[in-house]
Protein backbone atom coordinates (compact mmCIF):
# COMPACT_ATOMS: atom_id res chain seq x y z
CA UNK A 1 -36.37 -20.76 -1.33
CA UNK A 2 -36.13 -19.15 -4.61
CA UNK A 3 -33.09 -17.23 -4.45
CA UNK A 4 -33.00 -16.35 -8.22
CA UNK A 5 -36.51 -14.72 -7.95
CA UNK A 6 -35.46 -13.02 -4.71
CA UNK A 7 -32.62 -11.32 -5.65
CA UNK A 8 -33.73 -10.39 -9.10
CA UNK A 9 -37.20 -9.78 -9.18
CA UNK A 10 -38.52 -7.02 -6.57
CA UNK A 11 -42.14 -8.49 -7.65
CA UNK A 12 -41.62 -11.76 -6.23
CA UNK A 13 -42.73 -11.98 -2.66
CA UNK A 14 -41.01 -15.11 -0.65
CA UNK A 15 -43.53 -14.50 2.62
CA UNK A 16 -42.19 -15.81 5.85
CA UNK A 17 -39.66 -18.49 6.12
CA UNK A 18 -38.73 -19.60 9.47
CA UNK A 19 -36.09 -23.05 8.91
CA UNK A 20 -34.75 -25.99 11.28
CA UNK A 21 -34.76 -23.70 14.37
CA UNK A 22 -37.20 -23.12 17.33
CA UNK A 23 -37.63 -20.57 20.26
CA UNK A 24 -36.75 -22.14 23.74
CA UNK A 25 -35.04 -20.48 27.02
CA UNK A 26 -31.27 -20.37 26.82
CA UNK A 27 -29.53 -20.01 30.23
CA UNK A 28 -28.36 -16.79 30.82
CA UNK A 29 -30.16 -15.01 28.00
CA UNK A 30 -33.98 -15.77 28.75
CA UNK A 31 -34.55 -17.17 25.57
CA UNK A 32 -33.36 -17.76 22.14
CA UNK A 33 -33.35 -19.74 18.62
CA UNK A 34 -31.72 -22.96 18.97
CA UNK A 35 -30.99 -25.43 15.99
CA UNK A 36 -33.58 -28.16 15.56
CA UNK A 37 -31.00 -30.44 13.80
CA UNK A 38 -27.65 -29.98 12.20
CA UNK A 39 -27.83 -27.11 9.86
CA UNK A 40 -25.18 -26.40 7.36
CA UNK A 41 -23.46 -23.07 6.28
CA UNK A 42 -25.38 -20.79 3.54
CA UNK A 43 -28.51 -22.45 4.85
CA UNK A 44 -31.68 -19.88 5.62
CA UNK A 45 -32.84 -19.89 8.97
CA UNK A 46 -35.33 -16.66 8.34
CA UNK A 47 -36.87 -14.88 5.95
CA UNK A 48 -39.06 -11.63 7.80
CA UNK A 49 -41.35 -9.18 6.89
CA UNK A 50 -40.96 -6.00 9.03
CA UNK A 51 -43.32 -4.61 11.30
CA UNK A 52 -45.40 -2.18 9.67
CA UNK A 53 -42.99 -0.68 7.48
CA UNK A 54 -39.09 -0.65 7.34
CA UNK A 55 -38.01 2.74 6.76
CA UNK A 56 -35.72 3.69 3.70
CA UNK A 57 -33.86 6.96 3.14
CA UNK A 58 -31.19 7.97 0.38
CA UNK A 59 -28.34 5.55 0.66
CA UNK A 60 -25.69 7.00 3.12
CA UNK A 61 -28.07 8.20 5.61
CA UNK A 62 -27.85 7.34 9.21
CA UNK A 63 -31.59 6.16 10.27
CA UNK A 64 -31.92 5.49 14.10
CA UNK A 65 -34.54 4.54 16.34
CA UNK A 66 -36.34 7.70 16.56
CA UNK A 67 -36.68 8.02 12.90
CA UNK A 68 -38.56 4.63 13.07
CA UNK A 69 -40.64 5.68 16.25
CA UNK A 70 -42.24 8.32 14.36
CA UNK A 71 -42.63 6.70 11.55
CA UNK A 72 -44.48 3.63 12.80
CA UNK A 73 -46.25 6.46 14.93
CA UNK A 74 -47.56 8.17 11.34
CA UNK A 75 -48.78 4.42 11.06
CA UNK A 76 -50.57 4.05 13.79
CA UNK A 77 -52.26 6.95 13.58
CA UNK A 78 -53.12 6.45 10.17
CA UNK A 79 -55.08 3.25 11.01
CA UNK A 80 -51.92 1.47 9.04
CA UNK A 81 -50.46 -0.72 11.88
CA UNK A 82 -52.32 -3.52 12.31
CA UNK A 83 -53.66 -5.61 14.88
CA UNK A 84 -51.10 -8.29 14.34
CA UNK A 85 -47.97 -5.54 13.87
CA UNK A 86 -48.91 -4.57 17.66
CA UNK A 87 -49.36 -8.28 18.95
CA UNK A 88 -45.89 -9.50 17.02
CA UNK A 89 -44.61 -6.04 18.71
CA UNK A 90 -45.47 -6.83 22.10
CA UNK A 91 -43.91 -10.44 21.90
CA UNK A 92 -40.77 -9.13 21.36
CA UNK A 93 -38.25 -7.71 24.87
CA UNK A 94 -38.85 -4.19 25.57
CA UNK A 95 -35.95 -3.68 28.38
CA UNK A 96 -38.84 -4.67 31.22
CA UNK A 97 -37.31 -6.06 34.32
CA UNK A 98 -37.15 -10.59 34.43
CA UNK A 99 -39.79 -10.66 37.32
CA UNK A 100 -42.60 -8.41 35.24
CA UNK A 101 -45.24 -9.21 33.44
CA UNK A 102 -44.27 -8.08 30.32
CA UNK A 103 -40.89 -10.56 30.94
CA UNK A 104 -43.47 -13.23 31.59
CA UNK A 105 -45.73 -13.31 28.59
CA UNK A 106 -42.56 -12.96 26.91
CA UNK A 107 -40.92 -15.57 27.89
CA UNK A 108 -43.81 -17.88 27.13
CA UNK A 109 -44.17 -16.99 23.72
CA UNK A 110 -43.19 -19.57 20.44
CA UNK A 111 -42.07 -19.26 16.93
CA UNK A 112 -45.67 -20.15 15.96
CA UNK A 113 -47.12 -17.16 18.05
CA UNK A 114 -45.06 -15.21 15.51
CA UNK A 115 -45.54 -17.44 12.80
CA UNK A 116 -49.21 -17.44 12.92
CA UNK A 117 -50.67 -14.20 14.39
CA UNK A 118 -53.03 -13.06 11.38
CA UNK A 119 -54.29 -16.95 12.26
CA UNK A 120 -55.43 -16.62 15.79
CA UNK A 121 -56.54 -13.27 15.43
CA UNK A 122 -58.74 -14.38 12.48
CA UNK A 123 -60.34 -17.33 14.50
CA UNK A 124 -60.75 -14.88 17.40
CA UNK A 125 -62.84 -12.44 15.66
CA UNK A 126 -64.80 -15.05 13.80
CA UNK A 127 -65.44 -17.09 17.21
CA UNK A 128 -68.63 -14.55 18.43
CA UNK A 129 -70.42 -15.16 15.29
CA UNK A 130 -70.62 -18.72 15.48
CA UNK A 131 -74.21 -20.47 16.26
CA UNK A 132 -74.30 -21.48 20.23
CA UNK A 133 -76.28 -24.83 20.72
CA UNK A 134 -78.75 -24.61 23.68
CA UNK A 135 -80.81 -26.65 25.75
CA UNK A 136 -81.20 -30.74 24.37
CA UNK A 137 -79.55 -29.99 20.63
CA UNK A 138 -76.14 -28.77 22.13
CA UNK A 139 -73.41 -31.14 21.10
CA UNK A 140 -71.47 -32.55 23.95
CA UNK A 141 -67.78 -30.63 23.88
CA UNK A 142 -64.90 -32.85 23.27
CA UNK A 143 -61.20 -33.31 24.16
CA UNK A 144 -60.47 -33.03 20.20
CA UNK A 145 -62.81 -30.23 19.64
CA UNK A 146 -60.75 -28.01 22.51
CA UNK A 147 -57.81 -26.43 21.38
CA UNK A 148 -54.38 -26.82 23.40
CA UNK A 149 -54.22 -23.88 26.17
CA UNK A 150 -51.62 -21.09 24.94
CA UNK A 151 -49.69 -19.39 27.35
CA UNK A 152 -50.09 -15.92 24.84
CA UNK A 153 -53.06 -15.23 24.40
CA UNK A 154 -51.87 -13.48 21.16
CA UNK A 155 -54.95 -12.09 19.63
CA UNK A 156 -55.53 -9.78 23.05
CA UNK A 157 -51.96 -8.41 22.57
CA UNK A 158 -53.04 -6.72 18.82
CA UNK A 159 -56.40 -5.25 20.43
CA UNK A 160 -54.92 -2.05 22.29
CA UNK A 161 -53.36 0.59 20.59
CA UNK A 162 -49.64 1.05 21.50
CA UNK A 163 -48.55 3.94 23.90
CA UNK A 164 -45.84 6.16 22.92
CA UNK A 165 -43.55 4.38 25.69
CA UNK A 166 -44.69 0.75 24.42
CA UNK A 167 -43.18 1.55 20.96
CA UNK A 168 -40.06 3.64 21.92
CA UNK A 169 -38.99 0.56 24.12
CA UNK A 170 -39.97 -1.67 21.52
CA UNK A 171 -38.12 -0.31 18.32
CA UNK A 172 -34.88 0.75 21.05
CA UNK A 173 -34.44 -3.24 21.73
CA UNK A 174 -35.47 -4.62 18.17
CA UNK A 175 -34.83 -2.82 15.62
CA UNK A 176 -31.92 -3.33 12.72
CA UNK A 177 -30.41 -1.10 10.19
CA UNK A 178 -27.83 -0.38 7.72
CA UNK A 179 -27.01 2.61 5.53
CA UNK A 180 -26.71 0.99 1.91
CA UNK A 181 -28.73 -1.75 0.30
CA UNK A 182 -27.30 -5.26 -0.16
CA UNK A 183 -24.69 -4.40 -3.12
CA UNK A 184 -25.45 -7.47 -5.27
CA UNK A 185 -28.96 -7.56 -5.02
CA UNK A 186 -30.03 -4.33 -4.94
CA UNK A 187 -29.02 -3.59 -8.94
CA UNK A 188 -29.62 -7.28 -10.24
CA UNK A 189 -33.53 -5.68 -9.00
CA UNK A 190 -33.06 -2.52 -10.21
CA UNK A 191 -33.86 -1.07 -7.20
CA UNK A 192 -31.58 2.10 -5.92
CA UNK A 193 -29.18 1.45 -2.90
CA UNK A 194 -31.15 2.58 0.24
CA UNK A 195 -30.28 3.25 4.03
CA UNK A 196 -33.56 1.13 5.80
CA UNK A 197 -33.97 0.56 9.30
CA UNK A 198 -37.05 -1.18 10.69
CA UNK A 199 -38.18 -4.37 13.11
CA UNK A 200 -38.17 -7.78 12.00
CA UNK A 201 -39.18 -9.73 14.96
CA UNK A 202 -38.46 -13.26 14.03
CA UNK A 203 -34.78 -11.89 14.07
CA UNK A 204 -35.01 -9.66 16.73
CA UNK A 205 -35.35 -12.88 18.71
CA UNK A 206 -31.99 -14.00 18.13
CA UNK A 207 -29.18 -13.31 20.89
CA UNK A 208 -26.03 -11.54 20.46
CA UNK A 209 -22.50 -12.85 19.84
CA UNK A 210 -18.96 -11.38 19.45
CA UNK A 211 -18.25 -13.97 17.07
CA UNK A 212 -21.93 -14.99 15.46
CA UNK A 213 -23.05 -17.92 13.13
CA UNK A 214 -25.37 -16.04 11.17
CA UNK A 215 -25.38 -13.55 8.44
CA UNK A 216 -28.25 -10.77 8.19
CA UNK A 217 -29.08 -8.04 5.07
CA UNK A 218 -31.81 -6.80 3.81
CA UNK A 219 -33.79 -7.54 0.14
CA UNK A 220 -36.10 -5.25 -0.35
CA UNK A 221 -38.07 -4.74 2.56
CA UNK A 222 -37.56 -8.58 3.85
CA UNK A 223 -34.28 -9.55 5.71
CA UNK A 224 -32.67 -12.49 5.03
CA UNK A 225 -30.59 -14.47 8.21
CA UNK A 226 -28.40 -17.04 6.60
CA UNK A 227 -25.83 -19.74 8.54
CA UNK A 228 -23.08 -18.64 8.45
CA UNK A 229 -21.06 -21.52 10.01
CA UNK A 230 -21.96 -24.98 10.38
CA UNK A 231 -24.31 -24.91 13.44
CA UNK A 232 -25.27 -28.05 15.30
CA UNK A 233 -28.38 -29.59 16.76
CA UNK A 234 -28.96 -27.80 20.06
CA UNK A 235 -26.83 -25.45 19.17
CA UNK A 236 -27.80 -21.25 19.59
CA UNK A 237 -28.01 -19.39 16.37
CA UNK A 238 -26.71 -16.23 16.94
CA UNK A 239 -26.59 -12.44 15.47
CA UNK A 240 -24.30 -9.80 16.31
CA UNK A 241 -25.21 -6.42 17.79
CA UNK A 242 -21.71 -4.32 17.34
CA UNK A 243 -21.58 -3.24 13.83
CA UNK A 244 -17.99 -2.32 13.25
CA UNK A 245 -17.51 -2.71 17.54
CA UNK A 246 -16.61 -6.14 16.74
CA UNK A 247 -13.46 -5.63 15.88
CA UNK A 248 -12.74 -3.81 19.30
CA UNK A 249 -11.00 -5.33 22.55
CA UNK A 250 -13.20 -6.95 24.82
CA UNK A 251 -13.13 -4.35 27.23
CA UNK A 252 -15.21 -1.65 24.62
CA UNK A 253 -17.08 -4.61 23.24
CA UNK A 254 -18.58 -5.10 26.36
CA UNK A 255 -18.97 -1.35 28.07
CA UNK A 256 -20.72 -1.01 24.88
CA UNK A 257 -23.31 -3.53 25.00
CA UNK A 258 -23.85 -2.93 28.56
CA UNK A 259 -24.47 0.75 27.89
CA UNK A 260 -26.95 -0.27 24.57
CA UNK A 261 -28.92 -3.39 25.90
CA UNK A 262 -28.22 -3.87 29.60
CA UNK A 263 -26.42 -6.83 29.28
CA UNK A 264 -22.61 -8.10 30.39
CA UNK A 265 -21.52 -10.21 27.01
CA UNK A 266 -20.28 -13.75 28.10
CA UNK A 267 -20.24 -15.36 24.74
CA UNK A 268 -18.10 -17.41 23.80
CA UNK A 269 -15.60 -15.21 22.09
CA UNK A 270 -15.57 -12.65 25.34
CA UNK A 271 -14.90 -15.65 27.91
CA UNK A 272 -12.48 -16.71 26.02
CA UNK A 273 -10.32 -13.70 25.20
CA UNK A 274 -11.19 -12.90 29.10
CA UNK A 275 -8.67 -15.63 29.52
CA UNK A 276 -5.59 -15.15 28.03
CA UNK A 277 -2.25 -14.67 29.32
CA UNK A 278 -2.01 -10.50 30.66
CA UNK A 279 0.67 -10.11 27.67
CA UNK A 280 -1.52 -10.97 25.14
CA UNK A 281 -4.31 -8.51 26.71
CA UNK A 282 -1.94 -5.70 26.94
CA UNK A 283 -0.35 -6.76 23.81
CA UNK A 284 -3.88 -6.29 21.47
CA UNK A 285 -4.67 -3.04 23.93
CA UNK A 286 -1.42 -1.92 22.65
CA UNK A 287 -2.05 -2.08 18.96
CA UNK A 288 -5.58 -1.37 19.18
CA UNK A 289 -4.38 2.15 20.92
CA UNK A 290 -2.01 2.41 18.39
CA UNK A 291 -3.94 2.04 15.08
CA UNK A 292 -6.88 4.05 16.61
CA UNK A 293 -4.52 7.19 16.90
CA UNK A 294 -5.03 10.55 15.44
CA UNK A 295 -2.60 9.85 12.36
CA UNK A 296 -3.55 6.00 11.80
CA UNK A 297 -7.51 6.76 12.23
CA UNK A 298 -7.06 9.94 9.59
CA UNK A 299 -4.67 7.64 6.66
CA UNK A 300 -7.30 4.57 7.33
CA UNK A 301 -10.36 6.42 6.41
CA UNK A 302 -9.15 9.27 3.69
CA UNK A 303 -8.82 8.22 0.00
CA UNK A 304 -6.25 5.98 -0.88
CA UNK A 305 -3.12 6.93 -1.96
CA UNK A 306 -2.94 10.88 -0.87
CA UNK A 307 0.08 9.81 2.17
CA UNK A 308 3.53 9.57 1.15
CA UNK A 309 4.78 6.17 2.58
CA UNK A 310 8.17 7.67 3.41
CA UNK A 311 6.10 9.92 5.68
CA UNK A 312 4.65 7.72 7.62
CA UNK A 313 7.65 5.29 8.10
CA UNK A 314 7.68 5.79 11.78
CA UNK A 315 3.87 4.75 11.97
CA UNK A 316 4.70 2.24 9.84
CA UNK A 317 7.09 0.52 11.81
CA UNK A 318 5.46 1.05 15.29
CA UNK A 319 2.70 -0.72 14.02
CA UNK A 320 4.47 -3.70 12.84
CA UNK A 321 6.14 -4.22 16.19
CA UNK A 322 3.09 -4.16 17.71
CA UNK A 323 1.53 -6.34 15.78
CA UNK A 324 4.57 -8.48 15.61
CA UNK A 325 4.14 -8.55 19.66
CA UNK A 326 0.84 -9.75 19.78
CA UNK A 327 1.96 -12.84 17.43
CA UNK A 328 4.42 -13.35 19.71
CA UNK A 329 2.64 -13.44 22.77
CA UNK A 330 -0.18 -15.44 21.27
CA UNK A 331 2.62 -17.96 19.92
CA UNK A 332 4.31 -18.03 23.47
CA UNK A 333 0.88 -18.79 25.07
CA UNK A 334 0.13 -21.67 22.60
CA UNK A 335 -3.87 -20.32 21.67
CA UNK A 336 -5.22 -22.30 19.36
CA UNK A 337 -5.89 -20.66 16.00
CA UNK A 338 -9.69 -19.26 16.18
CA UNK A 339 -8.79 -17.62 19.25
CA UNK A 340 -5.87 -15.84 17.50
CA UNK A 341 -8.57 -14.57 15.11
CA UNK A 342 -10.75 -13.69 17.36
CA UNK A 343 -7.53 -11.52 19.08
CA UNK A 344 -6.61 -10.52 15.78
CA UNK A 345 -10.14 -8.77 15.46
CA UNK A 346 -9.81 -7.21 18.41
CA UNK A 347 -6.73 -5.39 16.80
CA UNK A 348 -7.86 -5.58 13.08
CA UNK A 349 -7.20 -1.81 12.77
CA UNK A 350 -3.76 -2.18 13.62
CA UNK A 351 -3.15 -4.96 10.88
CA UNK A 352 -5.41 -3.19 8.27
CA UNK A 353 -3.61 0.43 8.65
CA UNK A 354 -0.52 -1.28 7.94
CA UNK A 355 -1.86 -2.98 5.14
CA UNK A 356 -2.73 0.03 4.05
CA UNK A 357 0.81 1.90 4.93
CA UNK A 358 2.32 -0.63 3.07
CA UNK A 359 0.35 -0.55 -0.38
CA UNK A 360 1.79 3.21 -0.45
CA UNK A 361 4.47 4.17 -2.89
CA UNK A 362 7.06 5.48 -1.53
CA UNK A 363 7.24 8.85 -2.34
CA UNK A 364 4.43 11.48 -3.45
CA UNK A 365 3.48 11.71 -6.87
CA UNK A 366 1.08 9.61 -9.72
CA UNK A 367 0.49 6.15 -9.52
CA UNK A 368 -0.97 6.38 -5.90
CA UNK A 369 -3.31 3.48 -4.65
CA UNK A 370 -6.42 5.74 -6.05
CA UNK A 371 -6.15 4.23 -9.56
CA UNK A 372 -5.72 1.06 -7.70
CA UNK A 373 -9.68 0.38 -9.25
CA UNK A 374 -10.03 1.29 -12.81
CA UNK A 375 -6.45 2.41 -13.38
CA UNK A 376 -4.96 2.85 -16.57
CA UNK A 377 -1.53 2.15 -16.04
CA UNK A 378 0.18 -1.01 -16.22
CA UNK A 379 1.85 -1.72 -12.92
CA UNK A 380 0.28 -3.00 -10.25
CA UNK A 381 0.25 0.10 -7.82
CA UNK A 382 0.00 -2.35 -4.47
CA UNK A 383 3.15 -3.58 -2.46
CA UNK A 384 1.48 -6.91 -1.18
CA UNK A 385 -1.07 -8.83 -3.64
CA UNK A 386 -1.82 -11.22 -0.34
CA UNK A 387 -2.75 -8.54 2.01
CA UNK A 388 -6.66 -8.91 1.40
CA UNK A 389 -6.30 -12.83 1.94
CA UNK A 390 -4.74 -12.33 4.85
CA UNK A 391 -7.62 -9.41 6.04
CA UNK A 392 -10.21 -11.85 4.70
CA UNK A 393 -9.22 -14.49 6.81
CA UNK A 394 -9.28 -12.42 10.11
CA UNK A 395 -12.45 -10.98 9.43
CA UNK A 396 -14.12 -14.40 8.68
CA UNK A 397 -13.43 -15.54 11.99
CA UNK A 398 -15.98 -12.95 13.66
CA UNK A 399 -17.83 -11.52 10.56
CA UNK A 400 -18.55 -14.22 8.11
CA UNK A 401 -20.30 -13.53 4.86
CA UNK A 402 -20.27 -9.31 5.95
CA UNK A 403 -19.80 -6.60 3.52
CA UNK A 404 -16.39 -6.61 4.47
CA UNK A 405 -15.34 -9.85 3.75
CA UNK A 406 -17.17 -10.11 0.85
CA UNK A 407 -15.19 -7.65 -0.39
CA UNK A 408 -11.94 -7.97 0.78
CA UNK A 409 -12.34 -11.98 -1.24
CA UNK A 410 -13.54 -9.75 -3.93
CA UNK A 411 -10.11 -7.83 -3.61
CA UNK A 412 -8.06 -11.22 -3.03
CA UNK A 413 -9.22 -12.53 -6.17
CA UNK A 414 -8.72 -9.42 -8.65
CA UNK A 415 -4.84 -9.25 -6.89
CA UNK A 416 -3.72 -12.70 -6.97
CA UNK A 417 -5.36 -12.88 -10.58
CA UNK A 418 -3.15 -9.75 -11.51
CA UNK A 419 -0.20 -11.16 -9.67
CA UNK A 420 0.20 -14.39 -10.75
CA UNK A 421 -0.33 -17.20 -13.19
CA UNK A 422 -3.62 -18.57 -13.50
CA UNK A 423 -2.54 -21.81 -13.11
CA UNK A 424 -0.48 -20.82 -9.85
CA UNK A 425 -2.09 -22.41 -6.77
CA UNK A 426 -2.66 -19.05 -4.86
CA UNK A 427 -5.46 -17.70 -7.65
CA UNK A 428 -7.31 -21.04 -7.44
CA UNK A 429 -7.48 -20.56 -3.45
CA UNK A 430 -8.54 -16.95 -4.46
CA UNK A 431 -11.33 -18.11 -6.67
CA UNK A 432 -12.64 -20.52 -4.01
CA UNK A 433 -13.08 -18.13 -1.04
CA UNK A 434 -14.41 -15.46 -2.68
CA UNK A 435 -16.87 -17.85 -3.95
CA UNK A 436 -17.47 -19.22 -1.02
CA UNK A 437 -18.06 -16.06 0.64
CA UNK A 438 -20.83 -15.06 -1.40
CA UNK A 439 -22.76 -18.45 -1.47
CA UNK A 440 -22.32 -18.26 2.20
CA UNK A 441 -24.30 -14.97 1.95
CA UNK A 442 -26.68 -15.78 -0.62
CA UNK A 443 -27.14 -19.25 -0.85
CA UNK A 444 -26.78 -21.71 -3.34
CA UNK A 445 -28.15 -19.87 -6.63
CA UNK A 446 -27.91 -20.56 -10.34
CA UNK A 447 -24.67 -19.93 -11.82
CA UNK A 448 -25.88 -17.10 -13.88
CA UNK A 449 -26.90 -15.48 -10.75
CA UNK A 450 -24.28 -16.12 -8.94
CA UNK A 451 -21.90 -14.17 -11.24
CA UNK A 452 -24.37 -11.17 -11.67
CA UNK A 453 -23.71 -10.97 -7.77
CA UNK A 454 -20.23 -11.11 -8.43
CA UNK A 455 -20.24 -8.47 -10.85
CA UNK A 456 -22.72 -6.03 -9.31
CA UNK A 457 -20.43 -5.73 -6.31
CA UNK A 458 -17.19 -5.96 -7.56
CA UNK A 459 -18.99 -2.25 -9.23
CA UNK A 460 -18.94 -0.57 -5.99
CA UNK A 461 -15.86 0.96 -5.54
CA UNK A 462 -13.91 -1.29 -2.60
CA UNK A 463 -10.30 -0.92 -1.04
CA UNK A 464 -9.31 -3.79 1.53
CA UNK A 465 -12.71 -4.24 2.27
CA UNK A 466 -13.85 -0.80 2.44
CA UNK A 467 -16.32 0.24 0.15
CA UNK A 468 -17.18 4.17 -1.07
CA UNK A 469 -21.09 4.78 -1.54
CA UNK A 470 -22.09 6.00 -4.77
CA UNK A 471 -19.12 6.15 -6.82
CA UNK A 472 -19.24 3.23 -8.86
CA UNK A 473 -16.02 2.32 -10.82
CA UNK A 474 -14.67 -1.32 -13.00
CA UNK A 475 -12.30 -2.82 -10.03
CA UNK A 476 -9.38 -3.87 -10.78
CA UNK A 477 -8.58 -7.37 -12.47
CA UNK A 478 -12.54 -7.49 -12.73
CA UNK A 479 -12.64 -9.21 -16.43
CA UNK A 480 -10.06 -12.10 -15.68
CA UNK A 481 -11.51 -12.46 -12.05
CA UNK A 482 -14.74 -12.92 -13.79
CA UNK A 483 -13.45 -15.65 -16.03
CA UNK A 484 -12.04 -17.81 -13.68
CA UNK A 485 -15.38 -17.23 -11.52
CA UNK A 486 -17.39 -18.28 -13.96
CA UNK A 487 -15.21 -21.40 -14.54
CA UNK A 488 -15.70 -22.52 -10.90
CA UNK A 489 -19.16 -21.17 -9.39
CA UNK A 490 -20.65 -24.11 -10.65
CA UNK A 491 -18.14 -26.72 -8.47
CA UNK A 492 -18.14 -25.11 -5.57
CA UNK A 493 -21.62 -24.81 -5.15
CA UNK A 494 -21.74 -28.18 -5.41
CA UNK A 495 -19.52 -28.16 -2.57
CA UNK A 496 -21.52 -26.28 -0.41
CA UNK A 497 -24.74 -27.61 -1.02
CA UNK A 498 -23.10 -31.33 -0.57
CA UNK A 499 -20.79 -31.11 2.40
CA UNK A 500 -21.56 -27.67 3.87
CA UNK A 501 -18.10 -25.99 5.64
CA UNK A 502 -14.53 -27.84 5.07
């Protein structure tokens, strides 16, 4: 793969790209892509062209399901969708019960049905034009000349148009959006930042997890699915279906996917939070509750810096007992550190509102955490130049190589830069997972590219991970974070592309 082209040049076309994985059943989940042999972190399993069309709409917008019904509607009635959009279509789940038909053909589909669609349907409308030998001069038929029975007889699935119902179940179960366009690549192409929502159906095959090895976004109108762990041979690649429901008890996790897709989650990640000592249940319930109140849900999403930290003392200090509890109880019970994380997620708005409480000043007036990008004063506004580490490394656990932990490394690194020497230990740590981060995301790319990444989305204006749409702004620390980038990019992709995770 190209990655410079791809994420600079909006003429360069990569096609389909399906890596070391293949389509086989997966107990409990009917089927699913599995690892064909070990594949390392920032690896490309897929690269997919939508079906049809993936729709785009000012960046912000909220696109959903029915917008891309109608739209792949227009299509169809336009003569626009073809034959092999409505055979890839029909290969994909549509909700229909295990014992159907539907379930069945499904079921017995490949990666190469996918893969290879405009193939078969080629061959199958060149087949009744070919010469027939009759009578003496008719060759004898062969075991090489017959081809290997399918059990998808894929060309017949593109012949009939789709019914109204046929698509509407179809987009419901497969589709994938997000409001904004990936933040690095997106300007290094010149391209505006776009909402897009549409059906890829190479990745719609993956299954869901609470905690998922892959990373998805969108270039242009292909999406990219990268590894974003180490995943082993025989080992499910997974995707995750929650958005920001990820970080969310298990409980809501779950009503929620049952209520979207039908399903009861049992990954790995819900079976194991499932069991857990009842005071370390109650004990994330407790700050979960807590930091999704009335006054913690209003401070975490207004601006920054328009609360007086004296104000909110009492907030302030509930939510550190809480969160102090549920370290406790997790210490008491003796989990092993990923499942912390994982229980950490499941109250990250409890940690991250304090975060936020804490970077405060404590009392009203100038030199609030607004300026914290772009300011022009010379004192660091923020009370805790390690509180985006510690964010980064909770979010990692279940989100690897998102938006937000791209951006809360981002953050790490301009902070510890700002706070410390450059030769102190902490910045060189800072430097390496925010680098990490984004080669986990994109690959291993050219240095040059690489920073141009960097610097397109430290543009964006970001705060502990959270990022405001269209109001770009320099971030803070952004010229000696880009030094010290550009002194490293080159060894730790090296790294990466040698040893894969640490």
């Amino acid at each position: 793969m190209d990655y410079d082209r791809l994420y600079t040049q909006p003429s360069f076309n990569p096609g389909r790209l399906v890596g070391p994985i293949k389509l086989q059943p997966v107990p409990g989940k009917g089927r699913g892509l599995v690892a064909d042999r070990e594949v390392p972190l920032a690896e490309t399993l897929l690269v997919v062209e939508p079906v049809g069309t993936a729709l785009a709409a000012p960046e912000g917008r909220e696109l959903l399901p029915h917008h891309l019904v109608a739209a792949l509607d227009n299509m169809a009635a336009g003569g626009r969708l073809t034959a092999a959009d409505r055979a890839r279509l029909r290969l994909l789940y549509d909700g229909s019960a295990p014992d159907s038909p539907t379930s069945a053909r499904v079921r017995g589909a490949s990666l190469e049905d996918f893969r290879k669609v405009e193939d078969k349907l080629r061959r199958a409308a060149e087949a009744p034009k070919k010469a027939k030998g009759k009578g003496f001069g008719a060759p004898a038929p062969t075991a090489a000349a017959t081809p290997a029975a399918s059990t998808v007889n894929t060309a017949a699935l593109g012949e009939a148009p789709l019914t109204a119902a046929e698509l509407q179940a179809m987009v419901a179960f497969n589709s994938w959006g997000n409001s904004y366009s990936d933040l690095g690549a997106a300007p290094l192409r010149k391209e505006p930042s776009e909402a897009v929502i549409g059906v890829w159906p190479e990745f719609a095959l993956l299954n869901h997890s609470c905690a998922p090895n892959t990373v998805a976004f969108n270039v242009g109108q292909h999406l990219l699915v990268q590894a974003a762990a180490d995943i082993g041979q025989g080992q499910e690649a997974t995707t995750c279906y929650l958005g920001d429901l990820v970080q969310a008890p298990r409980e809501q996790r779950r009503s929620w996917l049952k209520g979207s897709y039908g399903f009861d989650c049992e990954c790995e990640r819900c079976k194991a939070e499932k069991a857990v000592p009842a005071e370390v249940s109650a004990a994330v319930t407790a700050a979960y509750e807590l930091a999704t109140s009335e006054q913690a849900t209003k401070l975490a999403t207004e601006a920054p810096g328009r609360s007086d930290r004296a104000a909110l003392r009492p907030l302030e200090e509930q939510l550190a007992a809480a969160t102090e509890r549920l370290e406790a109880a997790m210490e008491a019970a003796g989990l092993e550190e990923r499942l912390r994380q994982w229980l950490r997620n499941s109250a990250y708005a409890a940690y991250f509102t304090l975060a936020v409480i804490r970077d405060l000043p404590d009392a009203s007036g100038p030199g609030g955490l607004g300026g914290l990008f772009g300011r022009t004063g010379a004192a660091a506004p923020f009370g805790d130049p390690e509180a985006p580490t510690r964010l980064a490394g909770i979010v990692e656990a279940v989100a690897p190589g998102s938006d937000l932990h791209l951006y809360l490394t981002l953050e790490a690194l301009s902070r510890t830069a700002e706070a410390y020497d450059r030769e102190d230990p902490r910045v060189a740590e800072a430097t390496k997972a925010c680098l990490r981060a984004h080669i986990l995301r994109y690959g291993v790319v050219s240095d040059a590219v690489l920073r141009a990444l960097l610097e397109a989305r430290s543009r964006t204006q970001h705060y502990l991970g959270r990022i405001t749409l269209a109001s770009q702004s320099e971030g803070a620390g952004t010229a000696l974070a880009g030094s010290l980038l550009k002194q490293t990019a080159a060894q730790a992709a090296r790294e990466l592309a040698g040893a894969g995770s640490e």
